[in-house]
N, C-alpha and C. Protein backbone atom coordinates (compact mmCIF):
# COMPACT_ATOMS: atom_id res chain seq x y z
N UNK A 1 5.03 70.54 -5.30
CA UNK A 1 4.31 69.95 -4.18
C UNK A 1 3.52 68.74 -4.63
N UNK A 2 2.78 69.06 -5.93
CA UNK A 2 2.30 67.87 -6.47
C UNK A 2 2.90 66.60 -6.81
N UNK A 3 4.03 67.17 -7.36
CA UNK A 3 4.77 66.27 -7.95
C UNK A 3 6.15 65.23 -7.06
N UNK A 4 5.93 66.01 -5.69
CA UNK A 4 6.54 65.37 -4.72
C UNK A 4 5.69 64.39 -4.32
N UNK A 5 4.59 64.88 -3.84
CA UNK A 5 3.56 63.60 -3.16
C UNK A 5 3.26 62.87 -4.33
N UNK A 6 3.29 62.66 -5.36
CA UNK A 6 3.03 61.95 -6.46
C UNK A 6 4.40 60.88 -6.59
N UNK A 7 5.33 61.45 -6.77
CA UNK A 7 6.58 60.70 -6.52
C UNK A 7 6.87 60.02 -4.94
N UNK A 8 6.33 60.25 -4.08
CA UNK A 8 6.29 59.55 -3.00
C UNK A 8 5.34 58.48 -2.98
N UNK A 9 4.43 58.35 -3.58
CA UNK A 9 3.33 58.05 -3.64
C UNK A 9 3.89 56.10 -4.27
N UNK A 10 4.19 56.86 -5.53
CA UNK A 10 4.98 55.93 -6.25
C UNK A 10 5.86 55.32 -5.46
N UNK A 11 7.00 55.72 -4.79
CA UNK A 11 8.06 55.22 -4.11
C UNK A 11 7.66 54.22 -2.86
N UNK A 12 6.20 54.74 -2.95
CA UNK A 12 5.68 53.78 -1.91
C UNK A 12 4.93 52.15 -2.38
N UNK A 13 4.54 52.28 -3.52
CA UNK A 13 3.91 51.57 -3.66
C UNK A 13 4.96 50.55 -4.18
N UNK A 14 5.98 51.09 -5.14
CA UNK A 14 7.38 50.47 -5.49
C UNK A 14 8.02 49.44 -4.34
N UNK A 15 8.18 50.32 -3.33
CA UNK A 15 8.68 49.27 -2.07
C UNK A 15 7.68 48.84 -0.85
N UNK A 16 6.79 48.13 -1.60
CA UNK A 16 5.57 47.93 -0.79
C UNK A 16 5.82 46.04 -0.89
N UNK A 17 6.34 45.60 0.20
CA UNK A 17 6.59 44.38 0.34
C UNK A 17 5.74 43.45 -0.19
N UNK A 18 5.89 42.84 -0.94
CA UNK A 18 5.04 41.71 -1.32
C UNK A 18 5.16 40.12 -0.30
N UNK A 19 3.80 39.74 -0.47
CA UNK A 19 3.91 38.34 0.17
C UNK A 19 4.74 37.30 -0.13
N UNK A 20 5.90 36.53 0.90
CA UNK A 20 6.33 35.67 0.11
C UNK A 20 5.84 34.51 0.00
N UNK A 21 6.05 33.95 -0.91
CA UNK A 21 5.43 32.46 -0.28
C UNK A 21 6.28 31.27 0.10
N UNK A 22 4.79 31.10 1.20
CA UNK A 22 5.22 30.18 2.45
C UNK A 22 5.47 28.68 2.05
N UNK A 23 7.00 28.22 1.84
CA UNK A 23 7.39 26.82 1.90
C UNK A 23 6.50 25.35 3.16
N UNK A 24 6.85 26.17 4.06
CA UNK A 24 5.87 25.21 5.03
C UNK A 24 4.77 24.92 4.80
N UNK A 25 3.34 26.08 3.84
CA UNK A 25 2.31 25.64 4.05
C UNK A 25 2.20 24.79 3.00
N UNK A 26 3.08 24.68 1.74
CA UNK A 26 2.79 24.10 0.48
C UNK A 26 3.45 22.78 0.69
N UNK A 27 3.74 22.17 1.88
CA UNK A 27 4.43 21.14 2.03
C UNK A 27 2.94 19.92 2.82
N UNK A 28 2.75 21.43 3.83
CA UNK A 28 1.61 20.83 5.12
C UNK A 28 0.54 20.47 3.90
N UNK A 29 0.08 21.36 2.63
CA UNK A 29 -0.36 21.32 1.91
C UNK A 29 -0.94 19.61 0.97
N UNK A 30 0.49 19.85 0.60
CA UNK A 30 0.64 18.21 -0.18
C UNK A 30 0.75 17.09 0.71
N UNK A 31 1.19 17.34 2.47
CA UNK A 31 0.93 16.10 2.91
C UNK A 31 -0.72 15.62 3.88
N UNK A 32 -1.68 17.00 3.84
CA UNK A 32 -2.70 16.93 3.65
C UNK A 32 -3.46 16.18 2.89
N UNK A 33 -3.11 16.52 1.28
CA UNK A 33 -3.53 15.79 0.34
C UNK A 33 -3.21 14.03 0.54
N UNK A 34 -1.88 13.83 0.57
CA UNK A 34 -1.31 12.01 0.54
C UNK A 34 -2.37 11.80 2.17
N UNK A 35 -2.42 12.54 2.85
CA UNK A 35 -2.96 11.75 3.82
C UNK A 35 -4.70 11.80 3.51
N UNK A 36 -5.55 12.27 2.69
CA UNK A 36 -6.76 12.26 2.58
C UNK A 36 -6.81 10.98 1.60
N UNK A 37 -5.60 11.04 0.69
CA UNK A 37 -5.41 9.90 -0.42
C UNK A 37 -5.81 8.44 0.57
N UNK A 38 -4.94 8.74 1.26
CA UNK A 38 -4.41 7.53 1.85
C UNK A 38 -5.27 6.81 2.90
N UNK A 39 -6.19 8.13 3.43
CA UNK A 39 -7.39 7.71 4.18
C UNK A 39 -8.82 6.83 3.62
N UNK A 40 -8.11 7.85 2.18
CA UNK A 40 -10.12 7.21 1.32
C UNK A 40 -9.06 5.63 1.14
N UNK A 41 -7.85 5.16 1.09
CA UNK A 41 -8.35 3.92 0.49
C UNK A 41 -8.53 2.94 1.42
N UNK A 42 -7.64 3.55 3.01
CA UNK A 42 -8.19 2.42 4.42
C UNK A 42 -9.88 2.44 4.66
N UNK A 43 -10.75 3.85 4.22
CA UNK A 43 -11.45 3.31 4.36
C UNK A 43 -12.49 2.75 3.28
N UNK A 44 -12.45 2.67 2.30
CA UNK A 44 -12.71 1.99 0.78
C UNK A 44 -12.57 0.74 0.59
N UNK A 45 -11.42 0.07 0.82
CA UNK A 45 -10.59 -0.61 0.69
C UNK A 45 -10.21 -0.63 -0.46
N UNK A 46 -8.77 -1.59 -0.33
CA UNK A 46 -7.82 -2.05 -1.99
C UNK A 46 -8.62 -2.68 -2.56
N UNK A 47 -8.85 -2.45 -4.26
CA UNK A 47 -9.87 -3.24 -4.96
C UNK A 47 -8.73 -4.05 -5.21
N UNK A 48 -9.10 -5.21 -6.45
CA UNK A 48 -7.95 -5.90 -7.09
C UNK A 48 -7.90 -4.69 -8.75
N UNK A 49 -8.48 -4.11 -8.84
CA UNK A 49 -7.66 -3.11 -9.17
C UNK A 49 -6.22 -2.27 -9.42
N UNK A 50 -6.59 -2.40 -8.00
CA UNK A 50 -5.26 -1.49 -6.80
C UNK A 50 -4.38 -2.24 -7.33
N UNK A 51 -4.04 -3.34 -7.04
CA UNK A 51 -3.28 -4.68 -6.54
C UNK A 51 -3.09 -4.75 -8.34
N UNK A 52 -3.60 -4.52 -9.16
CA UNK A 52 -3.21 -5.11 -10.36
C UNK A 52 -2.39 -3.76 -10.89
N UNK A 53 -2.98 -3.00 -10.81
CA UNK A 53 -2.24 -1.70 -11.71
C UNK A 53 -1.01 -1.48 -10.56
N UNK A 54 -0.33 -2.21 -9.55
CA UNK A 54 0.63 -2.13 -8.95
C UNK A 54 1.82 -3.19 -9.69
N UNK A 55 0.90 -4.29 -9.44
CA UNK A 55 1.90 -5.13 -10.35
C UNK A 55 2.48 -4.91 -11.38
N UNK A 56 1.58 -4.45 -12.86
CA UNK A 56 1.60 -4.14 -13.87
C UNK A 56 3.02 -3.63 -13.77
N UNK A 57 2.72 -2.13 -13.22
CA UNK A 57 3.83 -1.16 -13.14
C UNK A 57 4.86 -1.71 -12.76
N UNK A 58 5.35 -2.08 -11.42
CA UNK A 58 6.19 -3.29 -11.11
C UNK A 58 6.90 -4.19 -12.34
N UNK A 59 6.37 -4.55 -12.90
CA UNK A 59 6.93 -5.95 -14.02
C UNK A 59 7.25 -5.12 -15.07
N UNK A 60 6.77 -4.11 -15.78
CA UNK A 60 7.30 -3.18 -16.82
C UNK A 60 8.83 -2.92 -16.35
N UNK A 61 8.71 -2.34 -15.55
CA UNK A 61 9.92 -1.61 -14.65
C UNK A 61 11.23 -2.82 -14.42
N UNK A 62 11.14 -3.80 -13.47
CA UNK A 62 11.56 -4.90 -13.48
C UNK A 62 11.66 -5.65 -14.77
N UNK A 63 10.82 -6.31 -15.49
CA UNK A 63 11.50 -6.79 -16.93
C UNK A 63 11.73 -5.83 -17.62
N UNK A 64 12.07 -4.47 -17.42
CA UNK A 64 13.09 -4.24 -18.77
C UNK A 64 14.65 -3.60 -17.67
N UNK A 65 14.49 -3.81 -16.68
CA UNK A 65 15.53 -3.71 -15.85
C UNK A 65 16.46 -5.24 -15.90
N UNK A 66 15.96 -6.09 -15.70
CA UNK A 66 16.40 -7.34 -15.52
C UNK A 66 16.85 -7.96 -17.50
N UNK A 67 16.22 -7.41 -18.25
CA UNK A 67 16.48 -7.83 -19.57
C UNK A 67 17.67 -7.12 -19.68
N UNK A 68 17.63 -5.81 -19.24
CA UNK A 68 18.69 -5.18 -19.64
C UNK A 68 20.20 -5.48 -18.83
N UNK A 69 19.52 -5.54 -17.78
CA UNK A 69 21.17 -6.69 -16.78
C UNK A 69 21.35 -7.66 -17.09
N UNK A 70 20.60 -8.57 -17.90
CA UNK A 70 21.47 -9.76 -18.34
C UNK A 70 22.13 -9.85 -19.53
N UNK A 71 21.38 -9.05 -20.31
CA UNK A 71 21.78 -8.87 -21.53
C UNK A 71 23.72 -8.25 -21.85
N UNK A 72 23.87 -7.26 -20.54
CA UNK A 72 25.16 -7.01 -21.09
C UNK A 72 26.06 -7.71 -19.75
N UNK A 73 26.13 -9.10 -19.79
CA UNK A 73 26.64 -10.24 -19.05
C UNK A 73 26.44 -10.35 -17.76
N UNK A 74 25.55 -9.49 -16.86
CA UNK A 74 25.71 -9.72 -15.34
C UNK A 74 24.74 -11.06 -14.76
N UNK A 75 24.86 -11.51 -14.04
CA UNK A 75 24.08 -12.89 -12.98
C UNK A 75 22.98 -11.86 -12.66
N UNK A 76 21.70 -12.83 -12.97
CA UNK A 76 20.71 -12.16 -12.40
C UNK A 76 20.30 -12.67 -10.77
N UNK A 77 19.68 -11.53 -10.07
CA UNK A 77 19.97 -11.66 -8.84
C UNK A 77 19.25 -13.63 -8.55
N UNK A 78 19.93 -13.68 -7.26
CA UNK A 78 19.81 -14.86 -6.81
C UNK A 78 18.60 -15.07 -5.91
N UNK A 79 17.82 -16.10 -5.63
CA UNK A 79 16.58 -16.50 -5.21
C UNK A 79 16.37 -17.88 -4.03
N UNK A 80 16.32 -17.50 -3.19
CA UNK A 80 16.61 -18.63 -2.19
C UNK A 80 15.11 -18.87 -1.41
N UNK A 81 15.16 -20.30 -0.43
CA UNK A 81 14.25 -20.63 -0.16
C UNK A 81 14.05 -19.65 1.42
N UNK A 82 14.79 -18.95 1.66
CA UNK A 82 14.66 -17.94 2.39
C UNK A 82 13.13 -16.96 2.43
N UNK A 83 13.61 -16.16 1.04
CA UNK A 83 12.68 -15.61 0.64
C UNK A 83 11.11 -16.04 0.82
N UNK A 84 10.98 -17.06 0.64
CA UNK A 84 9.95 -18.02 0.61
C UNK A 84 9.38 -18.33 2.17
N UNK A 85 10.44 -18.97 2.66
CA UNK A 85 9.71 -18.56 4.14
C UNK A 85 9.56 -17.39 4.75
N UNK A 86 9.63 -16.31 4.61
CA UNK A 86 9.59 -14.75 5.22
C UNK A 86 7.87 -14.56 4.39
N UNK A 87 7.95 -14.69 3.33
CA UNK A 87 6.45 -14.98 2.73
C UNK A 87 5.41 -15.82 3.51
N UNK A 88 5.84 -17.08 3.79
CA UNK A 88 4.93 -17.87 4.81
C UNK A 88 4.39 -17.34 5.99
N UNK A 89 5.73 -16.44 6.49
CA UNK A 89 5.55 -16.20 7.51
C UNK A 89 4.67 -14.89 7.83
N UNK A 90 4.59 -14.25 7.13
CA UNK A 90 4.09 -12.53 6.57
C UNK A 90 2.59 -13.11 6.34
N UNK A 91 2.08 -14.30 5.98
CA UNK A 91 0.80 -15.17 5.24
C UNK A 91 0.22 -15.37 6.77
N UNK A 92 0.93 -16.24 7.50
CA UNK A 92 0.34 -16.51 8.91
C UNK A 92 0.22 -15.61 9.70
N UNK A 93 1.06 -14.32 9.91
CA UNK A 93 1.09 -13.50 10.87
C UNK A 93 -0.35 -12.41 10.44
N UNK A 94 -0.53 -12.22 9.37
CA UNK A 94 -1.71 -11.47 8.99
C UNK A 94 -3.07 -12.29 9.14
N UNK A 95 -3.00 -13.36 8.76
CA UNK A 95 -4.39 -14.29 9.12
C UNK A 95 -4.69 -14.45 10.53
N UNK A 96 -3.70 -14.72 11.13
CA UNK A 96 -3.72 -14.85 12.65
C UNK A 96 -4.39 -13.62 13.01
N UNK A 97 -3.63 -12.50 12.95
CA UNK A 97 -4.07 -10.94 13.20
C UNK A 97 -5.87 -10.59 12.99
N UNK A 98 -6.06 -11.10 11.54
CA UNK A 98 -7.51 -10.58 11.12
C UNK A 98 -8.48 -12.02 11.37
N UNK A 99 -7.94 -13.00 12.14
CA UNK A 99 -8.80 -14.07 12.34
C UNK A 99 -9.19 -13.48 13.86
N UNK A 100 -8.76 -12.75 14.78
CA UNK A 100 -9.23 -12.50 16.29
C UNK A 100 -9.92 -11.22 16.05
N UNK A 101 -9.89 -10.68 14.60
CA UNK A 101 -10.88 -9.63 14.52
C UNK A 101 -12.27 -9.63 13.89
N UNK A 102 -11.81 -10.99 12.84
CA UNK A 102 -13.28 -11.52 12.66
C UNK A 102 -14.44 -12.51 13.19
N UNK A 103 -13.90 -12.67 14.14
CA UNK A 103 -14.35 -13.56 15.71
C UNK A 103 -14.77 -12.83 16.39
N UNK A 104 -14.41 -11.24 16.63
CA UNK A 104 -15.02 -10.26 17.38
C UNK A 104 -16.42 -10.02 16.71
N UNK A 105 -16.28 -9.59 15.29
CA UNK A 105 -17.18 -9.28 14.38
C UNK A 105 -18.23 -10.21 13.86
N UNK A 106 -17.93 -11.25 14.06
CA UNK A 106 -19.33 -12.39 14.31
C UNK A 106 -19.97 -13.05 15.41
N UNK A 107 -19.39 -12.35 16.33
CA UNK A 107 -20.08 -12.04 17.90
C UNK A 107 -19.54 -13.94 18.62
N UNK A 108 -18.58 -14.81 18.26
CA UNK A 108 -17.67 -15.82 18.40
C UNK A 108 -16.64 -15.18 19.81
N UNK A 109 -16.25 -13.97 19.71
CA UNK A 109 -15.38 -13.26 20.84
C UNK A 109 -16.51 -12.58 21.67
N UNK A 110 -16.03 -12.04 22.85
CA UNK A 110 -16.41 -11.53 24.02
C UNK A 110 -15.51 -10.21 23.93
N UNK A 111 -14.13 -10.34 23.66
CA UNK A 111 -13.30 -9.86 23.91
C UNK A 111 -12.71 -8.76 22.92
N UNK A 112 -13.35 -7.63 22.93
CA UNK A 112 -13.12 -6.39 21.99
C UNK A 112 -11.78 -6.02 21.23
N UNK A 113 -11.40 -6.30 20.25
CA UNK A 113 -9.98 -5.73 20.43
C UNK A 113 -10.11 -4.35 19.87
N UNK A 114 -8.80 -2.95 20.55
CA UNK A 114 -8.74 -2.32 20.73
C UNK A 114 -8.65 -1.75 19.35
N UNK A 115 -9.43 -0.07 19.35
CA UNK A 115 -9.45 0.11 17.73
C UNK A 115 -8.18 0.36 16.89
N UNK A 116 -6.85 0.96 17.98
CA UNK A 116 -6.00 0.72 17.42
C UNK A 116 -5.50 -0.52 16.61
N UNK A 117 -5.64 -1.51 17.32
CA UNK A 117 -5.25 -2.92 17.22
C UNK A 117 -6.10 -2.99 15.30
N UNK A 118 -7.11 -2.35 15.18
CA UNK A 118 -8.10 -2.81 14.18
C UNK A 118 -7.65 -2.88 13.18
N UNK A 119 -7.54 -1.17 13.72
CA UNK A 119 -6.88 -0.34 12.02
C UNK A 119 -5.89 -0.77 11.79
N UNK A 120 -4.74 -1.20 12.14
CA UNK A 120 -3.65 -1.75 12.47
C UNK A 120 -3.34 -3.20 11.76
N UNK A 121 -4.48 -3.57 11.92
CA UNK A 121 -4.69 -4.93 11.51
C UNK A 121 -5.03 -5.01 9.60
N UNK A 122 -6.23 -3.78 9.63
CA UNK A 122 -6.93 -3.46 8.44
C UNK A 122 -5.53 -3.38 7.37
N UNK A 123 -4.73 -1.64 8.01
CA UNK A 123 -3.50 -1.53 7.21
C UNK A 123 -2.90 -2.56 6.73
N UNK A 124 -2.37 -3.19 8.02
CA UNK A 124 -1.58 -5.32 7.48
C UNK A 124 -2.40 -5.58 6.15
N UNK A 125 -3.50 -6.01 5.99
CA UNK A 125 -3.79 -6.97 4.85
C UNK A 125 -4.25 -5.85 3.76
N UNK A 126 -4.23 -4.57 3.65
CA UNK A 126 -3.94 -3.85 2.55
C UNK A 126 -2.77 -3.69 2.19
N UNK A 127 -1.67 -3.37 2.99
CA UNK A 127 -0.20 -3.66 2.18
C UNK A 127 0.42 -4.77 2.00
N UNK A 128 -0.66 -5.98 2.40
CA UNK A 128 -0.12 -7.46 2.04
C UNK A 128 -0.71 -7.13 0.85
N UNK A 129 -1.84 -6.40 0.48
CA UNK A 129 -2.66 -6.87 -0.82
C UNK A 129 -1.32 -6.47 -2.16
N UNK A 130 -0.92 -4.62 -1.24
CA UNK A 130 -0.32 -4.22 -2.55
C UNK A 130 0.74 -4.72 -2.17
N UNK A 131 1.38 -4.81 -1.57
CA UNK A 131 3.19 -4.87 -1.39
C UNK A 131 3.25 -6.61 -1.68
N UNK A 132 2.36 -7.76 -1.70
CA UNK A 132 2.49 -8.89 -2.33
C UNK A 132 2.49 -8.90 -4.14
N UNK A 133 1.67 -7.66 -4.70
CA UNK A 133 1.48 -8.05 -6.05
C UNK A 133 2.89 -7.18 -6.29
N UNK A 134 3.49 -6.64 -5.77
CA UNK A 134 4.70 -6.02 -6.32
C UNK A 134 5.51 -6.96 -6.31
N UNK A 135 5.63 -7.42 -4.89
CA UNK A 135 6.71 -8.27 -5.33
C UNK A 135 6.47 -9.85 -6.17
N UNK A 136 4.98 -9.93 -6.93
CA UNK A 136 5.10 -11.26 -7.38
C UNK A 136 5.18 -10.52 -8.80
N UNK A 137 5.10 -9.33 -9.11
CA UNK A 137 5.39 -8.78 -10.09
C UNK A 137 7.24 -9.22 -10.59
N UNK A 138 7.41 -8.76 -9.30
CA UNK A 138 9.58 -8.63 -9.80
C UNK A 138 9.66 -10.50 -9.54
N UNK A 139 9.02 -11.09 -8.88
CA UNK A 139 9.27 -12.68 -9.54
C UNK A 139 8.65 -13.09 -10.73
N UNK A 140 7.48 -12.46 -11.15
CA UNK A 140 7.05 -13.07 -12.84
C UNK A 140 8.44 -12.03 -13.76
N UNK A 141 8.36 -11.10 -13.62
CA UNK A 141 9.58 -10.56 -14.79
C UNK A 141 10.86 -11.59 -14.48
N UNK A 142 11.19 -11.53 -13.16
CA UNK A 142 12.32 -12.86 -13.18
C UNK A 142 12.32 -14.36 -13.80
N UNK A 143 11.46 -14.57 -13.82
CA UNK A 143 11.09 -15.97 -13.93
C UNK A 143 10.96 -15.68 -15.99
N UNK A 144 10.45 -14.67 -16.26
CA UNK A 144 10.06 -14.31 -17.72
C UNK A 144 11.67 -14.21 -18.36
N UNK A 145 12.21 -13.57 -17.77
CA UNK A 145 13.49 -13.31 -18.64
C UNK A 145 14.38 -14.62 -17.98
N UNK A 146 14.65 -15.36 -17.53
CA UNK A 146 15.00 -16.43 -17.32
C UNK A 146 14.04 -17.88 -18.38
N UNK A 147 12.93 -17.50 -18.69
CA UNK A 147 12.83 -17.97 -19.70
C UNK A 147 13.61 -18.54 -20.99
N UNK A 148 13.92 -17.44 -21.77
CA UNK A 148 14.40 -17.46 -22.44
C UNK A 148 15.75 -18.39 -22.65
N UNK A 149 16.67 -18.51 -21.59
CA UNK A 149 17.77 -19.61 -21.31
C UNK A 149 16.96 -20.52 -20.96
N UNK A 150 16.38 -21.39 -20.68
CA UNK A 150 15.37 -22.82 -20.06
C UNK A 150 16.46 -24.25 -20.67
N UNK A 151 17.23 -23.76 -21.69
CA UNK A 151 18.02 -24.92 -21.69
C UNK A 151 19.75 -25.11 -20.74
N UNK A 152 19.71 -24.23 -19.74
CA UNK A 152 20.93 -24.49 -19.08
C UNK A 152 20.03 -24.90 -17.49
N UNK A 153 20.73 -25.98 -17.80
CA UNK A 153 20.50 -26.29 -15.85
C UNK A 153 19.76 -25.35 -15.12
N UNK A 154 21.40 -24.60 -14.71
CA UNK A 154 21.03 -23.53 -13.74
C UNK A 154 19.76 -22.54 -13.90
N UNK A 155 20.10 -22.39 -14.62
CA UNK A 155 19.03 -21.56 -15.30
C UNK A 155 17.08 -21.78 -15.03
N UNK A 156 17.14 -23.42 -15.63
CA UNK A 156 16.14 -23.78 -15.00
C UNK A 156 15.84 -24.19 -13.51
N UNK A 157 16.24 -24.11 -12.57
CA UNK A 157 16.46 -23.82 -10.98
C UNK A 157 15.97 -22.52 -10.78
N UNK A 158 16.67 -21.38 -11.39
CA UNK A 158 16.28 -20.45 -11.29
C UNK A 158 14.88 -20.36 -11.25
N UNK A 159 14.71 -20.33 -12.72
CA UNK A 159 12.87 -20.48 -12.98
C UNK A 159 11.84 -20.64 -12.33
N UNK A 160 12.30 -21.71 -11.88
CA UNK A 160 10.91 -22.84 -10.78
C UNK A 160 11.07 -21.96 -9.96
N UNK A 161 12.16 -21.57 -9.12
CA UNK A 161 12.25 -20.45 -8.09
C UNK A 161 11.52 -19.78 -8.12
N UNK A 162 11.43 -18.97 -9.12
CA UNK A 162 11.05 -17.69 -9.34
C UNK A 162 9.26 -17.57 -9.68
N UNK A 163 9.29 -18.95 -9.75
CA UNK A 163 7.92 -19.30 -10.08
C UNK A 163 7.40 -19.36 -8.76
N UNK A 164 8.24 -20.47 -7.99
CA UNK A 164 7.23 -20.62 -6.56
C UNK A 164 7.54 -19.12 -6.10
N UNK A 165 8.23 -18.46 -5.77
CA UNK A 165 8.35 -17.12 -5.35
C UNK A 165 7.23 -16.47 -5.38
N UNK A 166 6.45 -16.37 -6.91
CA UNK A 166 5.85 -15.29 -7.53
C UNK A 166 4.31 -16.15 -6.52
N UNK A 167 4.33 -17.00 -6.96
CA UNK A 167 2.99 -18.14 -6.35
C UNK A 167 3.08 -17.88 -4.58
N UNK A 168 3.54 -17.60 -3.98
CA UNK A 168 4.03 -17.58 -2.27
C UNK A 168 3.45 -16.08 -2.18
N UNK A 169 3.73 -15.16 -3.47
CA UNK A 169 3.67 -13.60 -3.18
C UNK A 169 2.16 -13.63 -3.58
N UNK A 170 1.82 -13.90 -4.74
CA UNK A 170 0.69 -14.17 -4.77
C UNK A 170 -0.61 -14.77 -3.56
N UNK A 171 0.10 -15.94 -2.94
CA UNK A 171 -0.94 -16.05 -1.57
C UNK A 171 -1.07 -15.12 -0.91
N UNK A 172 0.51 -13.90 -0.69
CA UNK A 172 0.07 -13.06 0.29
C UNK A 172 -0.76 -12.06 0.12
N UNK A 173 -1.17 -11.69 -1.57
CA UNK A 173 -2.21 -11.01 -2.13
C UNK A 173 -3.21 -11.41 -1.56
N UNK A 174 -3.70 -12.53 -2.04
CA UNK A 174 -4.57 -12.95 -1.08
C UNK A 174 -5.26 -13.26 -0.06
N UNK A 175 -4.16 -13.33 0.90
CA UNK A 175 -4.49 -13.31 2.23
C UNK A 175 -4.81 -11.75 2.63
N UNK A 176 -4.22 -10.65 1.91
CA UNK A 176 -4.29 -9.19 2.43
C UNK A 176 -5.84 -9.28 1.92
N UNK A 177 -5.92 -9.03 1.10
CA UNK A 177 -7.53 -8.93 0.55
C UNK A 177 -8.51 -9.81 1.50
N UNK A 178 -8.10 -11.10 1.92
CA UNK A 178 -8.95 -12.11 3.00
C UNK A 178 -9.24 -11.39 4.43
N UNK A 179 -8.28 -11.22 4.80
CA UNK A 179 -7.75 -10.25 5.89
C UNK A 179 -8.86 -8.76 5.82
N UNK A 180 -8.92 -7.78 4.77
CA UNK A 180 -9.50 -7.02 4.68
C UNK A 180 -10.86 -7.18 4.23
N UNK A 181 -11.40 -8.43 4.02
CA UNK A 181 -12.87 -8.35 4.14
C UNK A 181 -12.71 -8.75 5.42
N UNK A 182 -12.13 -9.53 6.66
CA UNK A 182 -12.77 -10.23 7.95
C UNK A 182 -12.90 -8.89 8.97
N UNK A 183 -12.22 -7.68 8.29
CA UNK A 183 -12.15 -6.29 8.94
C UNK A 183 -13.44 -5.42 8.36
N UNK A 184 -13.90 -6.02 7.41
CA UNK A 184 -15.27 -5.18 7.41
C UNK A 184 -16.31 -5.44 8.26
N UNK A 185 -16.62 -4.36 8.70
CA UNK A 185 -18.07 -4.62 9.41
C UNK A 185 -19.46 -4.46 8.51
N UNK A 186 -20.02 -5.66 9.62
CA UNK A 186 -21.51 -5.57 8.46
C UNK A 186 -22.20 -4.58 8.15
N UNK A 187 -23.19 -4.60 7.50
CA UNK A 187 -24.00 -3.52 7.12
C UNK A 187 -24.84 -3.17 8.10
N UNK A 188 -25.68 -3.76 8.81
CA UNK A 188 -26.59 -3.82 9.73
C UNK A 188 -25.46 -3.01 11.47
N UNK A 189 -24.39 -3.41 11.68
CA UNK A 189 -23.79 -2.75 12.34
C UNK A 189 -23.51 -1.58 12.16
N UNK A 190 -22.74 -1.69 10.86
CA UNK A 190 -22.39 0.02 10.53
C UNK A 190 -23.51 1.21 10.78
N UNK A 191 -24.66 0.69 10.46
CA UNK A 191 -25.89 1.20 10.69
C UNK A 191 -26.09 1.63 12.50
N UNK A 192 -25.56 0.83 12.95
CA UNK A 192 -26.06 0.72 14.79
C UNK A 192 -24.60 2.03 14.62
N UNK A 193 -23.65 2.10 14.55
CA UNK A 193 -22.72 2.67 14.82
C UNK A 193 -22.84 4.16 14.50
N UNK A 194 -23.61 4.27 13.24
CA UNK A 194 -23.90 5.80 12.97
C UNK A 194 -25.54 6.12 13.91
N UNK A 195 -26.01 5.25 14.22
CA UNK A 195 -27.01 5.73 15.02
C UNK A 195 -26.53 6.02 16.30
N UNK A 196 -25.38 5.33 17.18
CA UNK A 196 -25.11 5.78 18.24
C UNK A 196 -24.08 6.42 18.21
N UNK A 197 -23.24 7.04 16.83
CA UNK A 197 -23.01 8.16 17.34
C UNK A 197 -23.60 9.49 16.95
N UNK A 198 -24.95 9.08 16.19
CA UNK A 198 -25.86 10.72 16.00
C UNK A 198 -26.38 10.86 17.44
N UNK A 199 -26.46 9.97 18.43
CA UNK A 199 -26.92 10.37 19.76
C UNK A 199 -25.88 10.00 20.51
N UNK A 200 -24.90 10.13 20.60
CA UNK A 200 -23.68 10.41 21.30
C UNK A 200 -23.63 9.15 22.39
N UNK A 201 -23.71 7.98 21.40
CA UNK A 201 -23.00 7.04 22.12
C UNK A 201 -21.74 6.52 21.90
N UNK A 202 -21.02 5.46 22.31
CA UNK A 202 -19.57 5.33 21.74
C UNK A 202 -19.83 4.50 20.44
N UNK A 203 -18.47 4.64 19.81
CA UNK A 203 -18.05 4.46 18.55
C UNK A 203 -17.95 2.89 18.35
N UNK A 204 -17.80 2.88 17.07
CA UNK A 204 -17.35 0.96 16.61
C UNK A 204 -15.93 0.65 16.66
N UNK A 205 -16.01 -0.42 16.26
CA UNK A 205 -14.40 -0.97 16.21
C UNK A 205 -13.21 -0.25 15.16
N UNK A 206 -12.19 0.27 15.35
CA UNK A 206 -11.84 0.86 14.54
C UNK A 206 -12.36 2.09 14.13
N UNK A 207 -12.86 2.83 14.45
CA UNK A 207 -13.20 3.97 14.02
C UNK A 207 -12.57 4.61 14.90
């Protein structure tokens, strides 16, 4: 009798289902995390930091990719004045964008723009900041390993290319970072904004 309920006992605890674990929450999990990541740096902003340890990485990656494609005979990719205007154009469309938001913000506008519109705007000249130093990253490794040939023609065409390229990507660094100070609000506001909403008035721009 003992030794039955003792052996049941056991048999129970033996097939006593364990928890499995849940795929969905360890997913909701990690994209929790990228999105808290991703929040502290819209609202932080990109240092040049950011923007440099992007490049860096970028040009490691790229010059020993590109050394290594030319090296066992292939054409390194080609560089047109294309490229160059899509840059211009990426330069104006973001200034334009954060010039009607910093006209709001020095009291020059009447005309509020919407906070979507803000953040929206903010995002633009942070991934001009990073997504310009990347790509002036893969034009300095281009332009670097094209170096090295400087005595064939073509070659030097290339170069200058790759030079104004890197210089065009570079403005758009700049303009993202320009862009993301005309999206800061002042100090003295930010201040009005947490006071009206500890007494439940409406919110600031972008928030």
């Amino acid at each position: 009798m003992v030794a039955g309920g003792s052996g049941r006992g056991v048999a129970l605890r033996r097939h006593r289902p364990t928890r499995a674990a849940d795929p969905g929450r360890g997913r909701c999990l990690r994209r929790a995390q990228r999105t808290a990541v991703v929040a502290a740096v819209i609202e932080n902003g990109v240092t040049w930091k950011h923007a440099a340890g992007c490049g860096g990485l970028v040009f490691v990656v790229a010059y020993a990719a590109l050394r290594l494609w030319s090296t066992r005979g292939h054409a390194m990719p080609n560089n047109s004045w294309f490229a160059l205007g899509v840059l211009v154009l990426m330069i104006a469309l973001v200034l334009v964008g954060g010039w009607d938001i910093r006209r709001y913000l020095q009291g020059q506008s009447t005309r509020m723009p919407t906070p979507m519109r803000a953040r929206r705007t903010l995002v633009a000249g942070q991934a001009c900041a990073l997504g310009g130093s990347a790509v002036a990253a893969w034009y300095v490794a281009h332009a670097a390993v094209d170096a090295r040939s400087l005595d064939v023609p073509s070659v030097q065409d290339a170069f200058w290319m790759a030079v104004l390229l890197a210089a065009g990507a570079l403005g758009l660094v700049a303009a993202g970072f320009v862009v993301q100070s005309w999206c800061r609000i002042p100090d003295d506001d930010d201040q009005e904004r947490r006071r009206r909403r500890g007494s439940g008035g409406g919110g600031a721009l972008g928030a």
